[in-house]
Protein backbone atom coordinates (compact mmCIF):
# COMPACT_ATOMS: atom_id res chain seq x y z
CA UNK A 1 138.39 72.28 91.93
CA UNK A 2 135.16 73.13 90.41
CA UNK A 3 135.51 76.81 89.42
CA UNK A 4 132.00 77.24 87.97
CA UNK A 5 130.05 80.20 89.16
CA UNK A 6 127.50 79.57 91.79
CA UNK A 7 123.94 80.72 92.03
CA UNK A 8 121.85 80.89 94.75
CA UNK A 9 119.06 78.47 94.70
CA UNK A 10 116.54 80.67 93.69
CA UNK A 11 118.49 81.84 90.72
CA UNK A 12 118.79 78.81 89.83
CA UNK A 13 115.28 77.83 89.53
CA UNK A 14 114.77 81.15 87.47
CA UNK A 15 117.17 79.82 85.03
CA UNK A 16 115.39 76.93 84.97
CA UNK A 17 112.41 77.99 84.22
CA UNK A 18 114.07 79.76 81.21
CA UNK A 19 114.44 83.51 82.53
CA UNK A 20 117.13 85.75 80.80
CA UNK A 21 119.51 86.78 82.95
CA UNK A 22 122.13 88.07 81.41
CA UNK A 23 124.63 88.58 84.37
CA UNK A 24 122.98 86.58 87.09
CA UNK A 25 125.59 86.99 89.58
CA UNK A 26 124.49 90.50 90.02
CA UNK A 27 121.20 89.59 91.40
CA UNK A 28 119.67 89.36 95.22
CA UNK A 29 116.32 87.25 94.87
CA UNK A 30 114.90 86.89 98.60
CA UNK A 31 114.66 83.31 99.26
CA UNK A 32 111.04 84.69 99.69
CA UNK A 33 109.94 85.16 96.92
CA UNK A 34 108.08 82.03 94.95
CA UNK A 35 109.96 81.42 91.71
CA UNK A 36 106.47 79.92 90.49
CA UNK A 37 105.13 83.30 90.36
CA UNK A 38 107.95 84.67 87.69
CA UNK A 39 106.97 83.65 84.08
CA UNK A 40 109.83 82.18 82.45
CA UNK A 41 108.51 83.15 78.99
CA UNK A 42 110.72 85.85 77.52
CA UNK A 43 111.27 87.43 80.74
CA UNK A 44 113.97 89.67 81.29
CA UNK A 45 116.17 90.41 84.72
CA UNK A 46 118.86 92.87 84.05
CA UNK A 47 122.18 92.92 86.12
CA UNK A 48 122.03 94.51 89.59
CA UNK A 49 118.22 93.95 90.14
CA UNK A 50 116.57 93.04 93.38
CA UNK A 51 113.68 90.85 94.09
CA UNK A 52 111.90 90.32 97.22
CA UNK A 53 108.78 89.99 98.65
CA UNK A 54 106.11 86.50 98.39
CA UNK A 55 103.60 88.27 96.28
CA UNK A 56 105.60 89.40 93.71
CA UNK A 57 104.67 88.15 90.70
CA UNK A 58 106.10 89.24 87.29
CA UNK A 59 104.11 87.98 84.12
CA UNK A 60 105.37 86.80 80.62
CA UNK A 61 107.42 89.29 78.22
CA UNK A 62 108.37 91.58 81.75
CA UNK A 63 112.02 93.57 80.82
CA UNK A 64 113.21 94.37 84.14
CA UNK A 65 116.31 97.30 84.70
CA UNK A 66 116.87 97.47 81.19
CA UNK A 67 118.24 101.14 82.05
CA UNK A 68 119.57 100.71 85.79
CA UNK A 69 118.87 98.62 88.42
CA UNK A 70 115.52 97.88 89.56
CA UNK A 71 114.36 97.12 93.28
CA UNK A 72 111.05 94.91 93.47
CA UNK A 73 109.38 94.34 96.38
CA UNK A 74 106.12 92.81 96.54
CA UNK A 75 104.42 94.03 93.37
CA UNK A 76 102.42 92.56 90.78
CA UNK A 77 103.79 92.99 87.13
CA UNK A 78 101.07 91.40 84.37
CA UNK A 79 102.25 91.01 80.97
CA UNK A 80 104.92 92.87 79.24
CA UNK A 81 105.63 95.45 81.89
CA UNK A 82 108.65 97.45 81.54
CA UNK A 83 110.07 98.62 84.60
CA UNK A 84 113.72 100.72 83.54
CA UNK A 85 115.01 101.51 86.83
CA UNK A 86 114.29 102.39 89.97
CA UNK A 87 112.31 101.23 93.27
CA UNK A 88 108.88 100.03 93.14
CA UNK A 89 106.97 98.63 96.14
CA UNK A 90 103.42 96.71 96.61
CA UNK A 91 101.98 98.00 93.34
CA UNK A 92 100.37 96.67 90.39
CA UNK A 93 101.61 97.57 86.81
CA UNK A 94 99.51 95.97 84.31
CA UNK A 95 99.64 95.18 80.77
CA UNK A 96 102.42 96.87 78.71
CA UNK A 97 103.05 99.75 81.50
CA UNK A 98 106.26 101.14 80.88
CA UNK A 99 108.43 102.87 83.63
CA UNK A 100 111.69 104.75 83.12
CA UNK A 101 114.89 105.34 84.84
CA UNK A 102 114.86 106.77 88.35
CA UNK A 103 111.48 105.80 89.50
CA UNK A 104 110.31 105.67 92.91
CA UNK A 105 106.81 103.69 93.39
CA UNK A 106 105.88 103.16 96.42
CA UNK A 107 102.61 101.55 98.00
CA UNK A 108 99.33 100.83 96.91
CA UNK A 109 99.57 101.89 92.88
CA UNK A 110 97.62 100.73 90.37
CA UNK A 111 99.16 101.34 86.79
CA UNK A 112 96.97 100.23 84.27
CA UNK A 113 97.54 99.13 80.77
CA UNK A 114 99.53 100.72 78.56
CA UNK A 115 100.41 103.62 80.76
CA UNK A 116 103.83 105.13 80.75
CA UNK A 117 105.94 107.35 82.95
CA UNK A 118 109.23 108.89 82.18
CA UNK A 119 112.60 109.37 84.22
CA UNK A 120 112.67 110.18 87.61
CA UNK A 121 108.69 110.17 88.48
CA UNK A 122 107.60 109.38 92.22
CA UNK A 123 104.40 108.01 92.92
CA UNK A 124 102.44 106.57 95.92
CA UNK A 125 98.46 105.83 96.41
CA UNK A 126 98.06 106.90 92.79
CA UNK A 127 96.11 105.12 90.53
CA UNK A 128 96.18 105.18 86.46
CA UNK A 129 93.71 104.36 84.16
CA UNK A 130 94.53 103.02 81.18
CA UNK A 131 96.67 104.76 78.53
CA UNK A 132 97.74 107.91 80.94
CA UNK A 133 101.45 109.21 80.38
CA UNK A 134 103.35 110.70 82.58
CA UNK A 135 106.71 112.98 81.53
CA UNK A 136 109.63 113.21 83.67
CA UNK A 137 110.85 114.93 87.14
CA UNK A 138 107.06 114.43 88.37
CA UNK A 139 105.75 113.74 91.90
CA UNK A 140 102.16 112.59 91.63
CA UNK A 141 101.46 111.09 94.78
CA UNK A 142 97.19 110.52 96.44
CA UNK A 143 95.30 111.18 93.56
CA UNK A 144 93.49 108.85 90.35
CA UNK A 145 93.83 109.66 86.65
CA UNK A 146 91.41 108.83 83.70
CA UNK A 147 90.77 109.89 80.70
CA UNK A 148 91.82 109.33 77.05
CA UNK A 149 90.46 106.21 74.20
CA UNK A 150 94.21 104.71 73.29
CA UNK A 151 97.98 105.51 72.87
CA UNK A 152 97.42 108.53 70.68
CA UNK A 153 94.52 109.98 72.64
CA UNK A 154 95.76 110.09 76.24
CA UNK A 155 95.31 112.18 79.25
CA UNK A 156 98.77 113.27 80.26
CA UNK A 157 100.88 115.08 82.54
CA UNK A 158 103.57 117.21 81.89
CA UNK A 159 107.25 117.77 82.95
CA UNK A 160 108.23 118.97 86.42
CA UNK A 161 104.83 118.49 87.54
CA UNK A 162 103.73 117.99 91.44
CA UNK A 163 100.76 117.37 93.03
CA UNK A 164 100.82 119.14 96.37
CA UNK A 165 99.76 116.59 98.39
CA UNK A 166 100.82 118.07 102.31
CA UNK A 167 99.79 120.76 103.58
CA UNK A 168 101.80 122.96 106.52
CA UNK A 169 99.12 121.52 109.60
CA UNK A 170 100.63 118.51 108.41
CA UNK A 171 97.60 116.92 106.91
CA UNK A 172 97.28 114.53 103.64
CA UNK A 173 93.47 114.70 103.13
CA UNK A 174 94.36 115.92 99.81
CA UNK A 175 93.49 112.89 97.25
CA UNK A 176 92.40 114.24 93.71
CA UNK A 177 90.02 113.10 90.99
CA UNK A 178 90.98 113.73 88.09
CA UNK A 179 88.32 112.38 85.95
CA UNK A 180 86.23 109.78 86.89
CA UNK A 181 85.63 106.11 87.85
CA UNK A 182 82.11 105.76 86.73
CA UNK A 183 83.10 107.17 83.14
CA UNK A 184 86.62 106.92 83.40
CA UNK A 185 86.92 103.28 83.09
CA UNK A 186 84.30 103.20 79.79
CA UNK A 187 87.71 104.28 78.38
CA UNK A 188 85.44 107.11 76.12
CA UNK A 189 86.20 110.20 78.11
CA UNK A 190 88.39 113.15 76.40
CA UNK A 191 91.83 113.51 77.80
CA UNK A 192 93.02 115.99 80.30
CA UNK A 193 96.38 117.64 80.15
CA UNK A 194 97.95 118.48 83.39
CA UNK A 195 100.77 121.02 81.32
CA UNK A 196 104.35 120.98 82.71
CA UNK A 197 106.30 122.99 84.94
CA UNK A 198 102.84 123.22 86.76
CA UNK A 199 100.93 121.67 90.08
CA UNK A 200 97.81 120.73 91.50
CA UNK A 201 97.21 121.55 95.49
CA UNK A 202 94.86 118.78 96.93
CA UNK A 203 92.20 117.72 97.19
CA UNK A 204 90.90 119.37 93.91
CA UNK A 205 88.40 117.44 90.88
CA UNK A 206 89.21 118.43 87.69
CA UNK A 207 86.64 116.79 84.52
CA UNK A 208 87.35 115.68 81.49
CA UNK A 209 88.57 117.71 78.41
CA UNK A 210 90.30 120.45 80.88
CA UNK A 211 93.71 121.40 79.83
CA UNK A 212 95.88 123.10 82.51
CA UNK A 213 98.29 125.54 80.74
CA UNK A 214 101.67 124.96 81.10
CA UNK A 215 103.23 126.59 84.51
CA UNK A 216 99.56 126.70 86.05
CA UNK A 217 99.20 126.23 89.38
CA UNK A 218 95.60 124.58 89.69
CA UNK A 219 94.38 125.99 94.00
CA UNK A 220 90.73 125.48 92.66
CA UNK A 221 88.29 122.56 91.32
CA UNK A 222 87.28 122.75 87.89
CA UNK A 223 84.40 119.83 87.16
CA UNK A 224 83.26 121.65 84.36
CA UNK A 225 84.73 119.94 81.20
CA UNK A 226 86.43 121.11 78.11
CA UNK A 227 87.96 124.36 79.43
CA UNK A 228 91.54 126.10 79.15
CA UNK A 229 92.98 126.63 82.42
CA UNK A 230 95.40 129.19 83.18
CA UNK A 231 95.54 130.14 86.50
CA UNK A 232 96.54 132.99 87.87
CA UNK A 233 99.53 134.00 90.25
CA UNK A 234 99.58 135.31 93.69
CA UNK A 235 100.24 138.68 94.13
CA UNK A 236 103.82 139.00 96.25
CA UNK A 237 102.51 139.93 99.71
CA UNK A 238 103.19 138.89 103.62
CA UNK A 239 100.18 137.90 105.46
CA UNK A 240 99.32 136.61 108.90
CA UNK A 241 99.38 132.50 109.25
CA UNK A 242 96.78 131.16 111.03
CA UNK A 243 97.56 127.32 112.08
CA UNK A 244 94.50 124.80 111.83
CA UNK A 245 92.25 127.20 110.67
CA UNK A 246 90.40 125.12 107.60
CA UNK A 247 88.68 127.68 106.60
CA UNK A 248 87.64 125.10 103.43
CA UNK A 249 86.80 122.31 105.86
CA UNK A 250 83.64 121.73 103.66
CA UNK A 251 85.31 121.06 100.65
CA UNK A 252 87.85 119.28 101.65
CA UNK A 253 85.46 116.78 103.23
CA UNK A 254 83.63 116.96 100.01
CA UNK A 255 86.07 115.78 97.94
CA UNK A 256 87.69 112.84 100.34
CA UNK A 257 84.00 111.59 100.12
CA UNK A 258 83.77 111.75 96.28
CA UNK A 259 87.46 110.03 96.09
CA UNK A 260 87.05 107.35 98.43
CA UNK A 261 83.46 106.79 97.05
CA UNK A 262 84.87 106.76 93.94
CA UNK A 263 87.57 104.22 94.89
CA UNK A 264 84.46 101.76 96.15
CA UNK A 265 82.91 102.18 92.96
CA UNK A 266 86.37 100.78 91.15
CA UNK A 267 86.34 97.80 93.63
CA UNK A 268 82.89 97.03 92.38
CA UNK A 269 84.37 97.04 88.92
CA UNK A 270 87.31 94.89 89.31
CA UNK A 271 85.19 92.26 90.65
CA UNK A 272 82.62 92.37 88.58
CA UNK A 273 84.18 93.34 85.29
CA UNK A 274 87.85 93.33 85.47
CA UNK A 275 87.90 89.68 87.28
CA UNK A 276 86.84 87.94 84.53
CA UNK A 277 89.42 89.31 81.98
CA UNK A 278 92.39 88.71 84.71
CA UNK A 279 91.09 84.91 85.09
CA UNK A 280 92.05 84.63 81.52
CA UNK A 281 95.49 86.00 81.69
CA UNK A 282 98.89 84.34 83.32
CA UNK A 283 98.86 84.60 86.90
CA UNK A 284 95.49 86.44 86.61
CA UNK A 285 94.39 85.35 90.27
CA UNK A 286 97.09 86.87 91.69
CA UNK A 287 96.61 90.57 89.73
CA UNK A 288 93.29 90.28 90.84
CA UNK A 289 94.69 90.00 94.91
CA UNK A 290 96.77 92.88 93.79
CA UNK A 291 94.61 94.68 92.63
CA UNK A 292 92.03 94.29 95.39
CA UNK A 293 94.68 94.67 97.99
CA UNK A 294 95.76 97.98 96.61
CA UNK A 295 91.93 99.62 96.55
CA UNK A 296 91.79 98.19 100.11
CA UNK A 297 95.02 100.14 101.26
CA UNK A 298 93.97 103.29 99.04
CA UNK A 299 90.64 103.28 101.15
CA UNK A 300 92.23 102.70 104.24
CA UNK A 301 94.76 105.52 103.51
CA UNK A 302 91.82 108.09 103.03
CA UNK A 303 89.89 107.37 105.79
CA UNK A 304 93.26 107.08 108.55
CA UNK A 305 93.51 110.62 106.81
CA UNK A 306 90.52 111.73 107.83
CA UNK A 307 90.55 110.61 111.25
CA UNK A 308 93.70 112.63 111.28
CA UNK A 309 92.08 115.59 110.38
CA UNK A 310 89.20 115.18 112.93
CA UNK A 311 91.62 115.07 115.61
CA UNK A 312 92.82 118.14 115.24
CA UNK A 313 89.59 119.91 114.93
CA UNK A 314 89.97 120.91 119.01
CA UNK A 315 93.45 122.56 117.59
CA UNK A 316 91.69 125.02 115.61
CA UNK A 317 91.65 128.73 116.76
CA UNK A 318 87.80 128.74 118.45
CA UNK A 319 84.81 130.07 116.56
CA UNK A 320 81.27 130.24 116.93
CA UNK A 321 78.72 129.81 114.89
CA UNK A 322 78.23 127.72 111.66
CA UNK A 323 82.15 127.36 111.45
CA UNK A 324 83.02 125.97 115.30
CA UNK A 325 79.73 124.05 114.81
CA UNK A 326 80.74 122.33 111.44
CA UNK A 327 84.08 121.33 112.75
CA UNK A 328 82.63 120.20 115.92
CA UNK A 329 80.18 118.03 114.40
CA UNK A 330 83.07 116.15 112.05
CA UNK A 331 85.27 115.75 114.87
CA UNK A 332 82.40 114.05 116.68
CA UNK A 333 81.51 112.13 113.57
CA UNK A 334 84.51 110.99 111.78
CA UNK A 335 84.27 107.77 112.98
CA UNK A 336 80.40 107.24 111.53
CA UNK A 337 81.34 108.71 108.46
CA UNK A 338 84.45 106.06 107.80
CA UNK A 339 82.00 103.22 109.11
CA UNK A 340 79.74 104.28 105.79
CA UNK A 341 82.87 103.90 103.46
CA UNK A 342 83.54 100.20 105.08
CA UNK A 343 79.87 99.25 105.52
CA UNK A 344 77.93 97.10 102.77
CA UNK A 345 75.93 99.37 100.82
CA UNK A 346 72.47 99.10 101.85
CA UNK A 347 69.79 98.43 98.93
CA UNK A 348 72.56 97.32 96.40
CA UNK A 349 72.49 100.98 94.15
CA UNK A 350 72.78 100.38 91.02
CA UNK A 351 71.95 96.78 91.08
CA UNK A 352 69.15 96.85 88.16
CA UNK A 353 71.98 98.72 86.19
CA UNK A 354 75.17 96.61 86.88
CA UNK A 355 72.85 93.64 85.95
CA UNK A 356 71.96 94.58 82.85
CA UNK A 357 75.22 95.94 81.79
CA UNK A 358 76.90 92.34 82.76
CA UNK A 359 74.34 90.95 80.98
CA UNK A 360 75.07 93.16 77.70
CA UNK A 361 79.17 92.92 78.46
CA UNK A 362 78.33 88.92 78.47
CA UNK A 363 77.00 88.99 74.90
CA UNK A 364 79.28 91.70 73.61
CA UNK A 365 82.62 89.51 74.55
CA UNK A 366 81.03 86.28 72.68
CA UNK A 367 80.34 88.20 69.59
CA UNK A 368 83.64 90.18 69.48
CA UNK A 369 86.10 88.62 71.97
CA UNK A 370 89.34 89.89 72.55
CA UNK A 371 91.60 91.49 75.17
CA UNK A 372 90.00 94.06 78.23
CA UNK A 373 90.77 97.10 76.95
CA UNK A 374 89.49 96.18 73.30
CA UNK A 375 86.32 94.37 74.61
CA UNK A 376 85.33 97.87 77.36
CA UNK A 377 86.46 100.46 73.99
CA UNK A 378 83.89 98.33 71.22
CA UNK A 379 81.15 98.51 73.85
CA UNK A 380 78.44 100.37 71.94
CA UNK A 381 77.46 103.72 73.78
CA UNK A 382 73.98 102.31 75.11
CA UNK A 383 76.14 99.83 76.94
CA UNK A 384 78.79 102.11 78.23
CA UNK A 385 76.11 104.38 79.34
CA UNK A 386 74.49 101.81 81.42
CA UNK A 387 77.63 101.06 82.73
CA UNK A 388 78.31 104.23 84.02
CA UNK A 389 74.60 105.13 85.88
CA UNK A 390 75.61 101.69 87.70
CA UNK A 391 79.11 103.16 88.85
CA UNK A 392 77.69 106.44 88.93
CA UNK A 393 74.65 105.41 91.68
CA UNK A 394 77.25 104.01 94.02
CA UNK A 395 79.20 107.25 93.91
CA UNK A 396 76.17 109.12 94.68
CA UNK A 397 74.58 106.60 97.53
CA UNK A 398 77.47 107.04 99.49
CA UNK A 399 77.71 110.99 98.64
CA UNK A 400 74.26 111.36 100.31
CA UNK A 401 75.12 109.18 103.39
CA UNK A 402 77.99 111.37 103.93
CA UNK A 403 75.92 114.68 103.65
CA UNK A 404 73.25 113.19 105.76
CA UNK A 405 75.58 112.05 108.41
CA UNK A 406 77.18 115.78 108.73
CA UNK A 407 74.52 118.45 107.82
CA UNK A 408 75.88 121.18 108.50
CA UNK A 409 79.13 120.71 106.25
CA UNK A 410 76.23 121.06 103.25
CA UNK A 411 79.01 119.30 101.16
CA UNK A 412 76.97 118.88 97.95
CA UNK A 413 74.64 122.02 98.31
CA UNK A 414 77.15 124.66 96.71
């Protein structure tokens, strides 16, 4: 009788390709998922870990449930991703992201490199630029995050932090910016502290340099940069609830223009920056899909969001003047205004610039060539500058459609 342990075949094609597993009997791969697209160089899948999903693809030096089990379904891990424990579901982690115990990450997340999260932090539609850090007990769900030059100079967020991301009509137009794309990813911006013990009510910007004291709750954008936030408190009182009122209808719209805008902007980077630097790394193609696919679901998110919203503009108590004429006009709009987020963007903005800074990006890599983030921080500031108008003209094109399209919001006239 052959008493030898057996595998299932897709564990043992991941022991063929020379994956460390150090209890494989423990595992549930789906028959699924392609084996081809798991690295076998010095990658790691701890006992009790689950793998599903076609497009999951986990790159060389990946340590997977070194602290618990780990559930993957359908993300894209690049190279030396460390995902402790926890669930994570059709997102990206790139380069050297590190994850701890407890996580729960669900759909369409980009983690970029080198960012790092703590125990027990729940994410979904949240993107990270690189180097970010994230403590422990957090929920930062719909919102982006940039800021910070390297390890040691990071935008972070504290302990116990939330970002309050639904509201009581039941609506999730409530992305945040924190940063910026067209700066944000020139990897030159000063961090932002989010402090712990302290939360963010959407859909707020907040610019670079800001620190948010510890225990702040932040009800208010801040663009302006380099300030100490402290908030203040409400005063204990009991006051009449008025359902679907949106009394800040205007600046909510606002800033679901400026984030989705913002997210087009990013797709224009990844494919024609980012792409380039994937192509040379394992599996590269397929973070690229990832990555793409995720901006596409983010976008889709927003704008099924805002269609939400529009609907229940008839809900609202009636008013007349400017306010029952600014919600009906983005109730009888909303569709228009998502058609400008999924339209090509007439004239090209920022052509002349995203030419020339290729162009310069082109020369730069020959002379010092080396890994994405090193290349994007040894970019001289002329460069980065450049860079940013290009990003910055797309953000601002689609701004002014939006205004045009629904005057009497006067979105960017305050």
């Amino acid at each position: 009788m052959d008493l030898r342990p057996r595998f299932s075949s897709k564990i043992d094609q991941l022991i063929q390709r020379g994956v460390n597993l150090p209890n494989p009997l423990t595992l549930d791969i789906g028959e699924e998922v392609r084996v081809e697209q798991i690295s076998g160089k010095e990658v790691t899948i701890y006992p009790g870990c689950r793998i599903y999903g076609e497009k999951t693809v986990i790159a060389s030096g990946a340590q997977i449930g070194y602290e618990g089990p780990v559930t993957i379904e359908n993300c894209q891990l690049g190279s030396l991703v460390e995902l402790k424990g926890g669930f994570f579901k059709e997102s990206l982690f790139l380069e050297k992201t590190r994850i701890g115990l407890g996580a729960q990450v669900r759909e369409a997340c980009i983690l970029e490199e080198e960012t790092v999260a703590g125990h027990c932090v729940g994410l979904k539609q949240t993107i990270l630029f690189p180097f970010v850090t994230l403590g422990s007990l957090i929920n930062f769900c719909d919102c982006l995050m940039a800021g910070g030059t390297s390890r040691r100079d990071h935008s972070e967020v504290g302990s116990s932090y939330i970002h309050f991301n639904f509201t009581p009509d039941g609506d999730k137009t409530t992305p945040s910016l924190i940063g910026d794309v067209p700066r944000g990813v020139m990897l030159n911006q000063r961090p932002i502290f989010l402090g712990g013990q302290g939360g963010m009510i959407g859909p707020l910007r907040l610019g670079y340099g800001n620190v948010v004291a510890a225990g702040a709750i932040l009800r208010e954008d801040m663009v302006e940069e380099n300030k100490l936030i402290l908030g203040e408190p409400y005063e204990g009182r009991v006051l009449r609830y008025e359902p679907h009122r949106y009394s800040g209808l205007q600046r909510i719209v606002r800033n679901n223009v400026v984030y989705i805008a913002n997210l087009i902007g990013l797709e224009q980077w990844y494919a024609h920056v980012r792409k380039a630097f994937l192509r040379e790394q394992e599996f590269g193609e397929l973070l690229y899909d990832g990555a793409m696919d995720k901006l596409s679901r983010a976008k889709a998110e927003r704008t099924a969001r805002l269609r939400a919203m529009a609907g229940k503009m008839p809900l609202a108590s009636e008013h007349s003047g400017k306010t029952g004429i600014r919600r009906k006009e983005f109730h009888d709009r909303v569709s228009d205004l998502v058609d400008i987020f999924s339209s090509p963007l007439a004239g090209d903005p920022g052509a002349e610039e995203r030419h020339r800074f290729i162009e310069f990006l082109h020369r730069h890599r020959f002379e010092r060539p080396g890994a994405y983030v090193d290349v994007i921080r040894s970019l001289p500031a002329e460069a980065t500058a450049l860079g940013s108008r290009w990003l910055q003209r797309i953000v601002d094109e689609i701004s002014h459609k939006a205004s045009t399209l629904l005057p009497s919001l006067k979105m960017f006239e305050d």
